[in-house]
PDB file of N, CA and C in Angstrom:
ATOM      1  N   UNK A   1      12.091   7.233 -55.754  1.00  0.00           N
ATOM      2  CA  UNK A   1      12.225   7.678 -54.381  1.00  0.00           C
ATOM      3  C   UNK A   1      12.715   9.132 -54.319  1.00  0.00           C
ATOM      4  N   UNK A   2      13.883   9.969 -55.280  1.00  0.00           N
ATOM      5  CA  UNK A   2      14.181  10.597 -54.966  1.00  0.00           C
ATOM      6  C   UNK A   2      13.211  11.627 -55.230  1.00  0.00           C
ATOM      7  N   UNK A   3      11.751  12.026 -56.272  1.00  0.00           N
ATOM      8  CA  UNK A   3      11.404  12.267 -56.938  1.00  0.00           C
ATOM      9  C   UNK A   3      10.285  12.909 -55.442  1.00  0.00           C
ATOM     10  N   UNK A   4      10.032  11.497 -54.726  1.00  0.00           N
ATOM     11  CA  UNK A   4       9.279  11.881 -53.277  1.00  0.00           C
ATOM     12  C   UNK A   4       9.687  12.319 -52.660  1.00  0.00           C
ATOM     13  N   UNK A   5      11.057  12.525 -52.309  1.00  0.00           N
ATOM     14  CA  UNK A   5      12.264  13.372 -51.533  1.00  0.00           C
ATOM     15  C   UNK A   5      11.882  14.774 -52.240  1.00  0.00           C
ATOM     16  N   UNK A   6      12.251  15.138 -53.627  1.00  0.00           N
ATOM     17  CA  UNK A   6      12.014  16.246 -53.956  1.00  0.00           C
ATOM     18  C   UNK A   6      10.580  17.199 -53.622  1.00  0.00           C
ATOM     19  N   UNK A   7       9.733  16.522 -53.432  1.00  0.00           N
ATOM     20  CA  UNK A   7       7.948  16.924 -53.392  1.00  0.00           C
ATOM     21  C   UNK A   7       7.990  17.161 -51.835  1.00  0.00           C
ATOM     22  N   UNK A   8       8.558  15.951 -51.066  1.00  0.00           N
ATOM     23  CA  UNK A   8       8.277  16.750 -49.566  1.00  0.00           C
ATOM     24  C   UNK A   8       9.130  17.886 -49.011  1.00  0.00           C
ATOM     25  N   UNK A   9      10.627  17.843 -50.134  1.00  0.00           N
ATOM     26  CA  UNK A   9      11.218  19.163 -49.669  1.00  0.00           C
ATOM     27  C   UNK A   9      10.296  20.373 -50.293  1.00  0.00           C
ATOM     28  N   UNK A  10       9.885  20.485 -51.681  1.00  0.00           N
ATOM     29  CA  UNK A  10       9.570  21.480 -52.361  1.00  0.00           C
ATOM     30  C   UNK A  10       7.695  22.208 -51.063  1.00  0.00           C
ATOM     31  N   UNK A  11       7.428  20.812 -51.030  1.00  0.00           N
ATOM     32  CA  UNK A  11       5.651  21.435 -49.880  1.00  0.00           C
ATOM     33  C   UNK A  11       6.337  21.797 -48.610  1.00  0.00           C
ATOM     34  N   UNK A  12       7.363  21.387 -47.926  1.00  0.00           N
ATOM     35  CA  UNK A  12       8.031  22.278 -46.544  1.00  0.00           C
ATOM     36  C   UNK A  12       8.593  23.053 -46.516  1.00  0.00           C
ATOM     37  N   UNK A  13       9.205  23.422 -48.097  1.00  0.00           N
ATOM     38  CA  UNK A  13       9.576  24.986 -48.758  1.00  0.00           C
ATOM     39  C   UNK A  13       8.687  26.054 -48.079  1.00  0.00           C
ATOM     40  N   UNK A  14       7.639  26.065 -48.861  1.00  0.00           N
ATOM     41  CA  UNK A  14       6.655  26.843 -49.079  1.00  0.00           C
ATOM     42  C   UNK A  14       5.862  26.838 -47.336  1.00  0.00           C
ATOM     43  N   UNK A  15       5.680  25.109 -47.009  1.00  0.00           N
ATOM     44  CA  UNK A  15       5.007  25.800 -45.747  1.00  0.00           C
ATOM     45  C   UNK A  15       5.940  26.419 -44.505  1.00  0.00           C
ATOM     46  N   UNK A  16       7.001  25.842 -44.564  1.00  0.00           N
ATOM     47  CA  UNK A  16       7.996  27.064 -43.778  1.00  0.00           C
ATOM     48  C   UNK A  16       8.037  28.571 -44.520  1.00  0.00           C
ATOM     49  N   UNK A  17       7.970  28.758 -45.548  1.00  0.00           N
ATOM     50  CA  UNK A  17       8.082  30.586 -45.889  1.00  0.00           C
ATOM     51  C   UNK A  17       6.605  30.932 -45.277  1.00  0.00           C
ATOM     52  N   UNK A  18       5.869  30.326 -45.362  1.00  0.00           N
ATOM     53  CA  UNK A  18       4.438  30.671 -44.975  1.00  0.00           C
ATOM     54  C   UNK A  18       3.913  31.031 -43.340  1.00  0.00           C
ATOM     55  N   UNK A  19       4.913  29.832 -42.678  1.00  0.00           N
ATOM     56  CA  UNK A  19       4.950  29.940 -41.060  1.00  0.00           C
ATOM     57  C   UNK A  19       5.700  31.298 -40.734  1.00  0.00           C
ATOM     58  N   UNK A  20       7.451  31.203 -41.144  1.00  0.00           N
ATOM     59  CA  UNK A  20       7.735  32.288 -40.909  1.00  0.00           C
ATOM     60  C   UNK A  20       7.255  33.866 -41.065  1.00  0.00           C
ATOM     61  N   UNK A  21       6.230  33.861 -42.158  1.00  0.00           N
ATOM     62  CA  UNK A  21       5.644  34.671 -42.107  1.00  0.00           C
ATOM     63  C   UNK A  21       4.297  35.496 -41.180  1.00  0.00           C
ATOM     64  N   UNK A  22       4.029  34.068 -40.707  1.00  0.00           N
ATOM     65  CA  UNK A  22       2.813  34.153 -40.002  1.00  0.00           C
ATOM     66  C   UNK A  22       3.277  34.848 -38.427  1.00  0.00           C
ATOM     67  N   UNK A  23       4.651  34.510 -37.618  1.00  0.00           N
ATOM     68  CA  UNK A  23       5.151  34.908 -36.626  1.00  0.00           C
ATOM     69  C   UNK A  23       5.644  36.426 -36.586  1.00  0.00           C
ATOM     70  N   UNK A  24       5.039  36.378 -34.993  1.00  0.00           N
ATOM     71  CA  UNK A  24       5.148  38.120 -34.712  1.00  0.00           C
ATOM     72  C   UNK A  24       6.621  38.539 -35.032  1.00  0.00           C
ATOM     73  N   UNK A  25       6.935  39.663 -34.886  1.00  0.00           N
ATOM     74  CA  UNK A  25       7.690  40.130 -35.301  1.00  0.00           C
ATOM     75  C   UNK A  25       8.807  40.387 -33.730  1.00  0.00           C
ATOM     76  N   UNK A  26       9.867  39.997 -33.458  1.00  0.00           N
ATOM     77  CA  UNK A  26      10.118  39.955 -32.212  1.00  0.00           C
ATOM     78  C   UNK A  26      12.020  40.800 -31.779  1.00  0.00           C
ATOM     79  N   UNK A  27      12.234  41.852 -32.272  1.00  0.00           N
ATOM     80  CA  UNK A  27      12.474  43.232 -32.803  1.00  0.00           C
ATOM     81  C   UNK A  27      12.216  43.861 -31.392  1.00  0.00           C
ATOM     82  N   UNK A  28      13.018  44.457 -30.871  1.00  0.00           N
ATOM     83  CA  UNK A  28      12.863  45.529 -29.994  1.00  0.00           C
ATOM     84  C   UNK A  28      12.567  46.491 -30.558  1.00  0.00           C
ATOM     85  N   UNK A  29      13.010  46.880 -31.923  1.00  0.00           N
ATOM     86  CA  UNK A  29      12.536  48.277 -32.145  1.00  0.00           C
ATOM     87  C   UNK A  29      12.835  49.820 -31.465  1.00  0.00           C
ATOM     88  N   UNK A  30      12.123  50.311 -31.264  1.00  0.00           N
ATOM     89  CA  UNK A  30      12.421  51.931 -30.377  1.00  0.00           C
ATOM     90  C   UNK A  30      11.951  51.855 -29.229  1.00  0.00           C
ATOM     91  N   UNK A  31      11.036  50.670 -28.517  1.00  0.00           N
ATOM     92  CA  UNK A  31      11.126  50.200 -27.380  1.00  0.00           C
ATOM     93  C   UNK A  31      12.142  49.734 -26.508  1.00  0.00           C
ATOM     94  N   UNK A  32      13.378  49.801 -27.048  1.00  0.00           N
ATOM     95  CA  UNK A  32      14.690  49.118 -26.378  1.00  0.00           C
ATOM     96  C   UNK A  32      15.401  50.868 -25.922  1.00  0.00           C
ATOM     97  N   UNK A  33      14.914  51.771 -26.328  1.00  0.00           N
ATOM     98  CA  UNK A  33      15.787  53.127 -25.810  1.00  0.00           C
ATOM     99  C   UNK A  33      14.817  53.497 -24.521  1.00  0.00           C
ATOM    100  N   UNK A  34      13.899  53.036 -24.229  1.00  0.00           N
ATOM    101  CA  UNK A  34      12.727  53.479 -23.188  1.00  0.00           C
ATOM    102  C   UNK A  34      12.694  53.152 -22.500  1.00  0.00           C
ATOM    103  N   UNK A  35      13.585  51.413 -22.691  1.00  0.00           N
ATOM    104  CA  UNK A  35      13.707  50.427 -21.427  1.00  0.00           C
ATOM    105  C   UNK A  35      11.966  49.466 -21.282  1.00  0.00           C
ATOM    106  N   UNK A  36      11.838  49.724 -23.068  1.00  0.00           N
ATOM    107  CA  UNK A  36       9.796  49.451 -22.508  1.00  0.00           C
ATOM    108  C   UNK A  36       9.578  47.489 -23.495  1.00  0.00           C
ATOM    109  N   UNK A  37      11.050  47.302 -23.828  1.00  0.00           N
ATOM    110  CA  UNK A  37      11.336  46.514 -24.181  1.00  0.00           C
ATOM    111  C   UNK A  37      10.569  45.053 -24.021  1.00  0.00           C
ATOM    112  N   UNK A  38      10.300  44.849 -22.721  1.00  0.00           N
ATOM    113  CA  UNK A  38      10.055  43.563 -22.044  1.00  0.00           C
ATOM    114  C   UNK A  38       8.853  44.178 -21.307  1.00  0.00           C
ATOM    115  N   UNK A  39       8.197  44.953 -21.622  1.00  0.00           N
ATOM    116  CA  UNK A  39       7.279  45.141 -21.133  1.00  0.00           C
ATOM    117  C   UNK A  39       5.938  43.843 -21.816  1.00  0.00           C
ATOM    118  N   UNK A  40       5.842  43.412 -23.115  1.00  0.00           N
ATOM    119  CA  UNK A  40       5.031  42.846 -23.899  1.00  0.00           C
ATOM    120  C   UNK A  40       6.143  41.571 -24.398  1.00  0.00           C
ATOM    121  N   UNK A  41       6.777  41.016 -23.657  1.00  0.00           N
ATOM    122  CA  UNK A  41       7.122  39.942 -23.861  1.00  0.00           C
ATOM    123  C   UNK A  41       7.089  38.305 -23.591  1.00  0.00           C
ATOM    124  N   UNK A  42       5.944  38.398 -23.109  1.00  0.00           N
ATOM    125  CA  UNK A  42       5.249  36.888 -22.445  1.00  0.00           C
ATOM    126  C   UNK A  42       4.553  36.167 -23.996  1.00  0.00           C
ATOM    127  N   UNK A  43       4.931  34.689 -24.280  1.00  0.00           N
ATOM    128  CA  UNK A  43       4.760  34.277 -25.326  1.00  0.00           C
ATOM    129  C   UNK A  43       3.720  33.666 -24.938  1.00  0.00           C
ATOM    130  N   UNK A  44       2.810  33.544 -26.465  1.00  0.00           N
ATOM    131  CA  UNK A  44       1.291  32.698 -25.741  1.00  0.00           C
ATOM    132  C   UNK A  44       1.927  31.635 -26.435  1.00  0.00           C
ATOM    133  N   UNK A  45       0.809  30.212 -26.609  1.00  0.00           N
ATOM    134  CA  UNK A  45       0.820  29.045 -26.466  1.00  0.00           C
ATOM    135  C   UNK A  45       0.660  28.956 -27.826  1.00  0.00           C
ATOM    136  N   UNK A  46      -0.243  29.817 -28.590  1.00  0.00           N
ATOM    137  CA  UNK A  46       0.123  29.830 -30.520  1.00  0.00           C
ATOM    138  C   UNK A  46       0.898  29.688 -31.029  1.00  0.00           C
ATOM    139  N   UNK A  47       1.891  30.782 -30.536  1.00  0.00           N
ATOM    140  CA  UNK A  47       3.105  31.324 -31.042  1.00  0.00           C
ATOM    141  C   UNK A  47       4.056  30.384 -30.308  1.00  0.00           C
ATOM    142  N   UNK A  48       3.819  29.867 -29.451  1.00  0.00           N
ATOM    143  CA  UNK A  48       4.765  28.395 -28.918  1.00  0.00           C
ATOM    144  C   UNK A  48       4.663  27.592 -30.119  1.00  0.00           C
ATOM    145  N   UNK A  49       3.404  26.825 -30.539  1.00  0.00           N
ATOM    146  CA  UNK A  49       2.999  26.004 -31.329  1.00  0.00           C
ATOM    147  C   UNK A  49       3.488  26.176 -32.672  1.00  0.00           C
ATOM    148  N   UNK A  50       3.265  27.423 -32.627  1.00  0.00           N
ATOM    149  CA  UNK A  50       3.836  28.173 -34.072  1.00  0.00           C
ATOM    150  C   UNK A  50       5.027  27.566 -34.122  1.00  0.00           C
ATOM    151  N   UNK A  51       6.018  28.017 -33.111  1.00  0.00           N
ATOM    152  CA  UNK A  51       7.586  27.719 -32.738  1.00  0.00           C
ATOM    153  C   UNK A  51       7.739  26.009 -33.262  1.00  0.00           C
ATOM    154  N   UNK A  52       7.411  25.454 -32.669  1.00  0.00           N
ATOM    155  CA  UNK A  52       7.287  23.687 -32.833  1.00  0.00           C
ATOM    156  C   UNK A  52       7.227  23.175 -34.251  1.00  0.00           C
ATOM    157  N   UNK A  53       6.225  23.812 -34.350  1.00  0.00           N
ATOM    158  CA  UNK A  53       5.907  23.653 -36.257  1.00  0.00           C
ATOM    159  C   UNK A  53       6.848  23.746 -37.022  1.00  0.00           C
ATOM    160  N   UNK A  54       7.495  25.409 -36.951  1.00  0.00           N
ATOM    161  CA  UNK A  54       8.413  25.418 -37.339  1.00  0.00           C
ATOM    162  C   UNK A  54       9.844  25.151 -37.317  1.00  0.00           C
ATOM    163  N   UNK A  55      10.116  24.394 -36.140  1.00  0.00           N
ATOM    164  CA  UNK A  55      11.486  23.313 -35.728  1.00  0.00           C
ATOM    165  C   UNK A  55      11.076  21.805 -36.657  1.00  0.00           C
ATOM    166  N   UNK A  56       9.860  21.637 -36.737  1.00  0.00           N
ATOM    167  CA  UNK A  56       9.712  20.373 -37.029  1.00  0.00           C
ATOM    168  C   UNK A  56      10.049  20.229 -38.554  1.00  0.00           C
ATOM    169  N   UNK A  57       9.409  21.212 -39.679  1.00  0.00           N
ATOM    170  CA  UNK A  57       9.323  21.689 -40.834  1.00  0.00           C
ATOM    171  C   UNK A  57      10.715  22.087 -41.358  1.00  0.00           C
ATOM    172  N   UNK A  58      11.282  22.938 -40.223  1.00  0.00           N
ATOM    173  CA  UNK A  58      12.713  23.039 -40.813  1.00  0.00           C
ATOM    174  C   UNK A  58      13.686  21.772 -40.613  1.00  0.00           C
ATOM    175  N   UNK A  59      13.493  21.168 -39.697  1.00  0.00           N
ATOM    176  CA  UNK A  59      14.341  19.658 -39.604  1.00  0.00           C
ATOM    177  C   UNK A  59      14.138  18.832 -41.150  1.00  0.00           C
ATOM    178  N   UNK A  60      12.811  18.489 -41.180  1.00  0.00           N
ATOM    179  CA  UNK A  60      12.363  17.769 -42.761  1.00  0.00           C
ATOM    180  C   UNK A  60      12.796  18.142 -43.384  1.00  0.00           C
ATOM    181  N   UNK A  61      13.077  19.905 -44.071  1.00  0.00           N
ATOM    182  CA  UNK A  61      13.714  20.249 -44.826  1.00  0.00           C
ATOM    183  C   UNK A  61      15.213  19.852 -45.360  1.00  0.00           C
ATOM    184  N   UNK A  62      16.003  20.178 -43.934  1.00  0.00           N
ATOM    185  CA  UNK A  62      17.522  19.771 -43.825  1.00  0.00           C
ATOM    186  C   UNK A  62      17.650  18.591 -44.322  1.00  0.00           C
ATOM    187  N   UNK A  63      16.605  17.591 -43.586  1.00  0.00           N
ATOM    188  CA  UNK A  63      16.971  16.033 -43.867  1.00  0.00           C
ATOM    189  C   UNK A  63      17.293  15.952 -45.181  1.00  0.00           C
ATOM    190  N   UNK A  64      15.894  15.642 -45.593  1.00  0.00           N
ATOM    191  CA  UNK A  64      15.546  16.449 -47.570  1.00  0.00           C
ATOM    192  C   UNK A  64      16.683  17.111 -48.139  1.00  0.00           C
ATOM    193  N   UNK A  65      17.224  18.089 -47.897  1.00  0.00           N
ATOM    194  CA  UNK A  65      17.965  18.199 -48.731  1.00  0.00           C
ATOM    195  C   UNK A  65      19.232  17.455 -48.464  1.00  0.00           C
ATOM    196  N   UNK A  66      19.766  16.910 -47.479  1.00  0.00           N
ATOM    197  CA  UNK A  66      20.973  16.529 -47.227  1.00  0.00           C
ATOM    198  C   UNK A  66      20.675  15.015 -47.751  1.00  0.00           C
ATOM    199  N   UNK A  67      19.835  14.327 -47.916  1.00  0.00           N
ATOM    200  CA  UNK A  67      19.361  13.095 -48.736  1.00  0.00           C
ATOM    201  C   UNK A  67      19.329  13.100 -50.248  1.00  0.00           C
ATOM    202  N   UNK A  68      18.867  14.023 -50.655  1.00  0.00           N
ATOM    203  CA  UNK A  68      18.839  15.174 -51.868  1.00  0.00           C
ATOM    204  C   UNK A  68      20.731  15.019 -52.749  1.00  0.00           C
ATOM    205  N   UNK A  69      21.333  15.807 -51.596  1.00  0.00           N
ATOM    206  CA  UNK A  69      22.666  15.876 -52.122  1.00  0.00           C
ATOM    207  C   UNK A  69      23.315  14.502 -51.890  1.00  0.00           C
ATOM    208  N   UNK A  70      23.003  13.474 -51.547  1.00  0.00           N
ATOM    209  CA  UNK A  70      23.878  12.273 -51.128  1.00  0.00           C
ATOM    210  C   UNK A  70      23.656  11.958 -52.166  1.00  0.00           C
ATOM    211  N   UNK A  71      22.463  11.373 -52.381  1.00  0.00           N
ATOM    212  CA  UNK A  71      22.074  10.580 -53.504  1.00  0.00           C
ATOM    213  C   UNK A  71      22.512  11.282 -55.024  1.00  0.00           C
ATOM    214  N   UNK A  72      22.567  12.601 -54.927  1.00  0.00           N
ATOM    215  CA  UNK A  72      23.338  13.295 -56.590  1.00  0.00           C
ATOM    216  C   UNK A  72      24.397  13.144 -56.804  1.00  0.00           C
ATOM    217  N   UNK A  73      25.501  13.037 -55.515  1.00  0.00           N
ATOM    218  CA  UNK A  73      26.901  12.851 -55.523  1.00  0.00           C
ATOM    219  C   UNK A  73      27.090  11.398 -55.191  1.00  0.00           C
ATOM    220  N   UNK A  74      26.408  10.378 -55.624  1.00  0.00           N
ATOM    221  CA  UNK A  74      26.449   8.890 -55.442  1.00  0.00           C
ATOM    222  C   UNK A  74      26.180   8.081 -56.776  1.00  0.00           C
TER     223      UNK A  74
END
């Protein structure tokens, strides 16, 4: 069992570094001295989805590892 614990943390590793990568970059940048800040800030429904994915992926993770450490210190 723990061995399947390890495999679904190690594939939500990778596909969370992969999501986070995929998301815009959301940084004011030198747009925040212009006041031009919020000019381009309406989120589409991707990048929602995107969002979801990655709440869901990082939860599994936590679980995973906090199942991970019970079972080593048991």
């Amino acid at each position: 069992m723990l061995t399947t614990i390890w495999i679904i943390q190690i594939v939500s590793a990778v596909l969370l570094i992969m999501l986070v990568l995929l998301h815009s970059p959301k940084g004011d940048g030198l747009g925040a001295i212009g006041g031009a800040a919020n000019l381009f800030s309406s989120q589409k429904s991707a990048e929602k989805g995107l969002n979801r994915v990655t709440y869901v992926l990082s939860a599994i993770f936590l679980v995973c590892s906090f199942i991970t450490g019970f079972h080593l210190f048991n």
